[in-house]
C-alpha atoms as a PDB file:
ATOM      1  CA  UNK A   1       0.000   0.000   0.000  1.00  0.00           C
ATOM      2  CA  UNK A   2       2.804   2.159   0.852  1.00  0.00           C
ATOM      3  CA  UNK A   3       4.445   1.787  -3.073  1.00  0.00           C
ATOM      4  CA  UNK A   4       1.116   2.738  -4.500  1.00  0.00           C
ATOM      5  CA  UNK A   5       0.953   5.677  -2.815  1.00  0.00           C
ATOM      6  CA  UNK A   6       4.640   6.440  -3.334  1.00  0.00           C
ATOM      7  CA  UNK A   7       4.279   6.032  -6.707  1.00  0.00           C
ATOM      8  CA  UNK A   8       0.753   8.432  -6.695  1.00  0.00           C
ATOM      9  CA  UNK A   9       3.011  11.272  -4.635  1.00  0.00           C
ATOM     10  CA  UNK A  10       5.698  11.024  -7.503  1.00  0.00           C
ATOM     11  CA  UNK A  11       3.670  10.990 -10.149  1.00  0.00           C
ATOM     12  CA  UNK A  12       1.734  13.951  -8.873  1.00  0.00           C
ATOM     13  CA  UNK A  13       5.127  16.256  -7.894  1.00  0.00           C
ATOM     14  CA  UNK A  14       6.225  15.057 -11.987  1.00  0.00           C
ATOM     15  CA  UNK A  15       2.893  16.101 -13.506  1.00  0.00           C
ATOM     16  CA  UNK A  16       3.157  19.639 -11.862  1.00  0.00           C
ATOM     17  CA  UNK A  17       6.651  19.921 -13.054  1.00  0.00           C
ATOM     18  CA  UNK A  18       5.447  19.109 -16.521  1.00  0.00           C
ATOM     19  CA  UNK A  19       2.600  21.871 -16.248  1.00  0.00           C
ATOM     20  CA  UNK A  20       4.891  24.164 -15.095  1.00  0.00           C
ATOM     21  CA  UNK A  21       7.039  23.552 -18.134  1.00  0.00           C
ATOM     22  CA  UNK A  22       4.702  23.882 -20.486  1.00  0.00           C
ATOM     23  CA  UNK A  23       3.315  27.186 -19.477  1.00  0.00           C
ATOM     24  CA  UNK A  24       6.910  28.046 -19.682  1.00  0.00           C
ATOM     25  CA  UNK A  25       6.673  26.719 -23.788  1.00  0.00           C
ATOM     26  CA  UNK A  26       3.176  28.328 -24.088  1.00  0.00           C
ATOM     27  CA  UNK A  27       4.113  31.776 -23.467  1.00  0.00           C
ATOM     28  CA  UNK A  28       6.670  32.446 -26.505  1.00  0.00           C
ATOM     29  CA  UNK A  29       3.761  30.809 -29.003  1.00  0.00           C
ATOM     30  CA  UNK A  30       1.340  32.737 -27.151  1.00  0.00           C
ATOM     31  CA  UNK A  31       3.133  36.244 -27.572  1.00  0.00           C
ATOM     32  CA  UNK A  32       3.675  35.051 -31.139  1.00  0.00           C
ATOM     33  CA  UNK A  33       0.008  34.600 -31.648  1.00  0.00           C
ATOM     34  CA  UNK A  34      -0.698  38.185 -29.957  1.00  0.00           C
ATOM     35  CA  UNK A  35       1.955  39.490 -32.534  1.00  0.00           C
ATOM     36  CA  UNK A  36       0.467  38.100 -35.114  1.00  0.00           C
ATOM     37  CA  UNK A  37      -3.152  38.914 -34.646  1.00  0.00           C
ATOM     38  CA  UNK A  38      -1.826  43.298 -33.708  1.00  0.00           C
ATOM     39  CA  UNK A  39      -0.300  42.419 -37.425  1.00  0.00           C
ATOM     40  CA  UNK A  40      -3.720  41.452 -38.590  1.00  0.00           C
ATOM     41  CA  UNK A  41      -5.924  44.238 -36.954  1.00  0.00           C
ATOM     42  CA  UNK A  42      -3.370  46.780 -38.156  1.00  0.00           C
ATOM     43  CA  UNK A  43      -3.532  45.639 -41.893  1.00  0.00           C
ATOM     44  CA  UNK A  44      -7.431  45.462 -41.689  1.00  0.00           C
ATOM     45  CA  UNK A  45      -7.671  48.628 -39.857  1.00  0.00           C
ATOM     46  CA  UNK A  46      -5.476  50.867 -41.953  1.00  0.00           C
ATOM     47  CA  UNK A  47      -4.956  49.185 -45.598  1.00  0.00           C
ATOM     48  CA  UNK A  48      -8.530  47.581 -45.982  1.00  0.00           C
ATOM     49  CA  UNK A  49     -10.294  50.283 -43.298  1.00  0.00           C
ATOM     50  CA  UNK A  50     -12.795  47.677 -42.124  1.00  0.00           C
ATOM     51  CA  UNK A  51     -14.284  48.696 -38.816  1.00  0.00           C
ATOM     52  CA  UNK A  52     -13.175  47.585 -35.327  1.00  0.00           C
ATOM     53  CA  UNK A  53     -16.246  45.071 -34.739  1.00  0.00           C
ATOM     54  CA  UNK A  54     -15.902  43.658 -38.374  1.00  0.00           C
ATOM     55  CA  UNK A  55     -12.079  42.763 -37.965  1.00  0.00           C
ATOM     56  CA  UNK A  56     -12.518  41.511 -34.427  1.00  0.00           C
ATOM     57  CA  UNK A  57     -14.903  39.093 -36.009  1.00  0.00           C
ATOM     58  CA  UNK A  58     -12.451  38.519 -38.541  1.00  0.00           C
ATOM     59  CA  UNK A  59      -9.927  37.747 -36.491  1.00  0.00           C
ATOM     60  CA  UNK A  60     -11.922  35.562 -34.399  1.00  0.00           C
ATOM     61  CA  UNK A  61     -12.206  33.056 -37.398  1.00  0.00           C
ATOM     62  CA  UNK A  62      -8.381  33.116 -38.574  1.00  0.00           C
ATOM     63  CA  UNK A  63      -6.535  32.855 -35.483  1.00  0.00           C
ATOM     64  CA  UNK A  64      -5.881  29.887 -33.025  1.00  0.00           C
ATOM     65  CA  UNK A  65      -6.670  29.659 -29.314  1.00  0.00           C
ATOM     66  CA  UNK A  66      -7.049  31.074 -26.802  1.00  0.00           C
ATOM     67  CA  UNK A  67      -6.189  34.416 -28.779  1.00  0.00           C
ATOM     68  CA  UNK A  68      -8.899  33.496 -30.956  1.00  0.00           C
ATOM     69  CA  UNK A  69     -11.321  33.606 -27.956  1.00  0.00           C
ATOM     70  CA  UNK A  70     -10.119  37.170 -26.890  1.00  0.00           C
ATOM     71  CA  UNK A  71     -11.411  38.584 -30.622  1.00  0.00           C
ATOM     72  CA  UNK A  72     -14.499  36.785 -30.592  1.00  0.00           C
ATOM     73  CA  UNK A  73     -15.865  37.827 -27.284  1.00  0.00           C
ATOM     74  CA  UNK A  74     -15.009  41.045 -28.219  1.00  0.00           C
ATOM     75  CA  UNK A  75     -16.708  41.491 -31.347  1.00  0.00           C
ATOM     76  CA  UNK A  76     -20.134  40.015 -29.103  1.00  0.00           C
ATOM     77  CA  UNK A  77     -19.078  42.017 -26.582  1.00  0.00           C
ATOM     78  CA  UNK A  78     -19.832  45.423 -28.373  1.00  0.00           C
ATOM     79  CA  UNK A  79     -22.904  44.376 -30.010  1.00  0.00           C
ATOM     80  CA  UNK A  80     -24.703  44.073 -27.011  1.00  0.00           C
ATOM     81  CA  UNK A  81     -22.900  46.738 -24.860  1.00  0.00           C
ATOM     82  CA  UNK A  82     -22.724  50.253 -24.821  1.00  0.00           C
ATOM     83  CA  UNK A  83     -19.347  51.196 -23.239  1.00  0.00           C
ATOM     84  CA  UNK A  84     -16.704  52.165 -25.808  1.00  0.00           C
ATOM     85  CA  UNK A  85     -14.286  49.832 -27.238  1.00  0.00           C
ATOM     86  CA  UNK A  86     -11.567  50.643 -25.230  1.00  0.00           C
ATOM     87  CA  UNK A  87     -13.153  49.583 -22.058  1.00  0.00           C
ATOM     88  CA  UNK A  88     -14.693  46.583 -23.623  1.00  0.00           C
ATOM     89  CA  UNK A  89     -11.002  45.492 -24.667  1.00  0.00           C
ATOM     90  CA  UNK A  90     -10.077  45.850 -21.308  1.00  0.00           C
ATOM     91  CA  UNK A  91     -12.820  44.224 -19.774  1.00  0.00           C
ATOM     92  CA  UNK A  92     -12.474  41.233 -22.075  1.00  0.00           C
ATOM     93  CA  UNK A  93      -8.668  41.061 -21.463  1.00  0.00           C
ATOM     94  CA  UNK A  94      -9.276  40.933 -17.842  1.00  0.00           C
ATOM     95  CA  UNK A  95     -11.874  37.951 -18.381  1.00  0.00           C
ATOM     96  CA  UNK A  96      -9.755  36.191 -20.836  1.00  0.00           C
ATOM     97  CA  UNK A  97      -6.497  36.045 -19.253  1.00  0.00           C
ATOM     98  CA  UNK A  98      -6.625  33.001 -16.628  1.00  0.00           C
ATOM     99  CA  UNK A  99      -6.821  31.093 -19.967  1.00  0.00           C
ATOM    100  CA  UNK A 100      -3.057  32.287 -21.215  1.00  0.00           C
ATOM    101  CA  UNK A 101       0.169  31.496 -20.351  1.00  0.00           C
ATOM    102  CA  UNK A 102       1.202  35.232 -20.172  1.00  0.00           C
ATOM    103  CA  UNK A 103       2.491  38.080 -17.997  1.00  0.00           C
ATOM    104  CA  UNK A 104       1.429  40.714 -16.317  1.00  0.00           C
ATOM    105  CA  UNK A 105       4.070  42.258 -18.256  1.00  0.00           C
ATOM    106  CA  UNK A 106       1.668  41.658 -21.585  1.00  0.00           C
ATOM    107  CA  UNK A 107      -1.487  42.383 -19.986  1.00  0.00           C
ATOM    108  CA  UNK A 108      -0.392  45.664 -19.343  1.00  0.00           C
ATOM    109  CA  UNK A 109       1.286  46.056 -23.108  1.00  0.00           C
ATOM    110  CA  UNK A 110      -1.897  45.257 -24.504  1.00  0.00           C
ATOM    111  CA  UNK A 111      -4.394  46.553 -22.062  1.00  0.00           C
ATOM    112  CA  UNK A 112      -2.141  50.391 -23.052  1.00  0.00           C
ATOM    113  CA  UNK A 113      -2.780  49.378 -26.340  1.00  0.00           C
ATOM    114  CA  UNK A 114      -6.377  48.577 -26.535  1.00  0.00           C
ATOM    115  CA  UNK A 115      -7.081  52.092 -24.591  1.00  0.00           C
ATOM    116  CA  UNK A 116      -6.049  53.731 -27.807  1.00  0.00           C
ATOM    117  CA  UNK A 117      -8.373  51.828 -30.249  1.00  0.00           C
ATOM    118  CA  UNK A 118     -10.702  53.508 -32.118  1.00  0.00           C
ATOM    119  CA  UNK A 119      -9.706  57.037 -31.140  1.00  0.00           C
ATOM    120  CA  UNK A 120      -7.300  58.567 -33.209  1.00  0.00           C
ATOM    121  CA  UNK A 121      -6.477  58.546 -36.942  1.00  0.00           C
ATOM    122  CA  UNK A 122      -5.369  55.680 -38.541  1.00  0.00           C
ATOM    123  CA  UNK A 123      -1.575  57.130 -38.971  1.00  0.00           C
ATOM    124  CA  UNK A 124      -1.354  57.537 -35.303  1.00  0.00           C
ATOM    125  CA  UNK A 125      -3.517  53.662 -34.751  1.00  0.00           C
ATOM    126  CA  UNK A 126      -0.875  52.322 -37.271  1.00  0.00           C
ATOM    127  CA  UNK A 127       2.309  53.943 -34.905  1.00  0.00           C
ATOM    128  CA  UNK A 128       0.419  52.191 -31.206  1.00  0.00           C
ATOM    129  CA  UNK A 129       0.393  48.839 -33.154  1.00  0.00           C
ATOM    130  CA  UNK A 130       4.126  49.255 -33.858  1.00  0.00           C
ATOM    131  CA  UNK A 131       4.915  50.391 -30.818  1.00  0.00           C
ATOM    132  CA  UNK A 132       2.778  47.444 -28.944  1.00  0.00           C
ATOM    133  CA  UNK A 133       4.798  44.777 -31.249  1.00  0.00           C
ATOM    134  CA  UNK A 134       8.237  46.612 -30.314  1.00  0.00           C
ATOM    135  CA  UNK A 135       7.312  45.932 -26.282  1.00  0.00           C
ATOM    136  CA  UNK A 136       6.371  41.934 -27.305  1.00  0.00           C
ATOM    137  CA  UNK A 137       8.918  41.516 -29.145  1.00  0.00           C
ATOM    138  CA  UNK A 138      10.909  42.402 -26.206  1.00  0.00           C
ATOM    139  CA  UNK A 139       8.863  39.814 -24.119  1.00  0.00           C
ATOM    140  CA  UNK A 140       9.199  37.544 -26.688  1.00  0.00           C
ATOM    141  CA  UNK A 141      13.083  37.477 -26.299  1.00  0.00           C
ATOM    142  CA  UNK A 142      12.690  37.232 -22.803  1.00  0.00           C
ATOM    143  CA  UNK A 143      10.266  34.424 -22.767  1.00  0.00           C
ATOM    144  CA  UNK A 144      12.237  32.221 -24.985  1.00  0.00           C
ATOM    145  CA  UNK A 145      15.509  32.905 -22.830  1.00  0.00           C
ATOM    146  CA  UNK A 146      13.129  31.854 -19.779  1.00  0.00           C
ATOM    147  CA  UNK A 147      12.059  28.806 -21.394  1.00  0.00           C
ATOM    148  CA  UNK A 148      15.332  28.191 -22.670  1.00  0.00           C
ATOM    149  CA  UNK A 149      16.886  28.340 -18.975  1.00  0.00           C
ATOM    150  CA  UNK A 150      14.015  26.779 -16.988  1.00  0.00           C
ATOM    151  CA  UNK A 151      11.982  24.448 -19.238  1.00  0.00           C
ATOM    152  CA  UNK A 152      14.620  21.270 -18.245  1.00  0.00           C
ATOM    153  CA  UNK A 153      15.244  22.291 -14.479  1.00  0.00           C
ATOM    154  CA  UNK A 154      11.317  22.711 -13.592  1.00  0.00           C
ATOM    155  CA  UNK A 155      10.649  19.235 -15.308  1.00  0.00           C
ATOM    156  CA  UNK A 156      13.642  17.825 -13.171  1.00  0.00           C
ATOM    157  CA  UNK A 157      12.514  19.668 -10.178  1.00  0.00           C
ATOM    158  CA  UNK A 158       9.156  18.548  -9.899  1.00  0.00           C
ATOM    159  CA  UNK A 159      10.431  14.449 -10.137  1.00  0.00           C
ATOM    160  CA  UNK A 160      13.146  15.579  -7.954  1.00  0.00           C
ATOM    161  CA  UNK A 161      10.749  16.785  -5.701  1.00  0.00           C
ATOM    162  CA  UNK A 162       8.384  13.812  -5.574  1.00  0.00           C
ATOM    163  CA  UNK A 163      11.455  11.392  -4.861  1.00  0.00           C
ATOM    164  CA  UNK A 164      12.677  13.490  -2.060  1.00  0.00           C
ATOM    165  CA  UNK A 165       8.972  13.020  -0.587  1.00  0.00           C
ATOM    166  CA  UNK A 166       8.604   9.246  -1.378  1.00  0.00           C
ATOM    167  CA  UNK A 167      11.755   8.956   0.702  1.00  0.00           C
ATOM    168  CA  UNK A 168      11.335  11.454   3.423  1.00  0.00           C
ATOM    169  CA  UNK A 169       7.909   9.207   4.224  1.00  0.00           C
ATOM    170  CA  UNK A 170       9.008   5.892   3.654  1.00  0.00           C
END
């Protein structure tokens, strides 16, 4: 009886290493994704000047998850609501963001960026998307340095951990 639950505490301290790992793998794809979809809005918004709503809802359909979710809500967000898009985009970032692997450091990037939406000309919306893509690209080299250093260790860690349990009650 003993083993079994040896074996259960060891398994359980290697799984959480695992999950801790991959969150550390999830956040470079995930700032790429955010990078990518900024890209997107700024390409509908100033070369094809389709409204906010319409390339929310356009993004929604081309990009993956949970990203995907973020431009979705937001276009159904604004057709029921009557605040203005800028507190929509923060109030859906807020919602959305127990289901990424990202930082605060992000949140904030993109919750600066989503305050200008909508309200100035499309020369100055065109400069806020650089400028937001500048900051994660930044956090993009940092993530991947993180994951680069960590990912191995936490994985280790986390078994390490469990056997240093196992043997501490045994």
């Amino acid at each position: 009886m003993k083993w079994i639950g040896a074996i259960l505490l060891l398994a359980a301290t290697t799984w959480v290493g695992f999950e801790v790992a991959r969150k550390f793998k999830q956040r470079p794809r995930q700032i790429r994704q955010w990078k990518h979809a900024l890209q997107m809005l700024e390409s509908e918004m100033v070369y094809g000047q389709t409204p906010l709503l319409e390339a929310c809802a356009y993004l929604s359909k081309q990009l993956h998850e949970p990203t995907a979710w973020f431009f979705r809500s937001i276009a159904e967000a604004k057709s029921r609501s009557t605040s203005d898009f800028s507190q929509i985009w923060i109030d859906e970032l807020d919602r959305h963001w127990a289901y990424t692997a990202l930082e605060n450091n992000e949140k904030e990037i993109l919750k600066q960026f989503g305050q200008t939406l909508g309200q100035h000309d499309l020369l100055y919306q065109k400069k806020q998307v650089q400028l937001a893509l500048s900051h994660l690209e930044m956090e993009l080299e940092e993530a991947v340095g993180i994951y680069h250093q960590y990912n191995k260790t936490v994985k280790g860690l986390g078994f390490l951990t469990g056997l240093l349990l196992v043997l501490l009650l045994i």
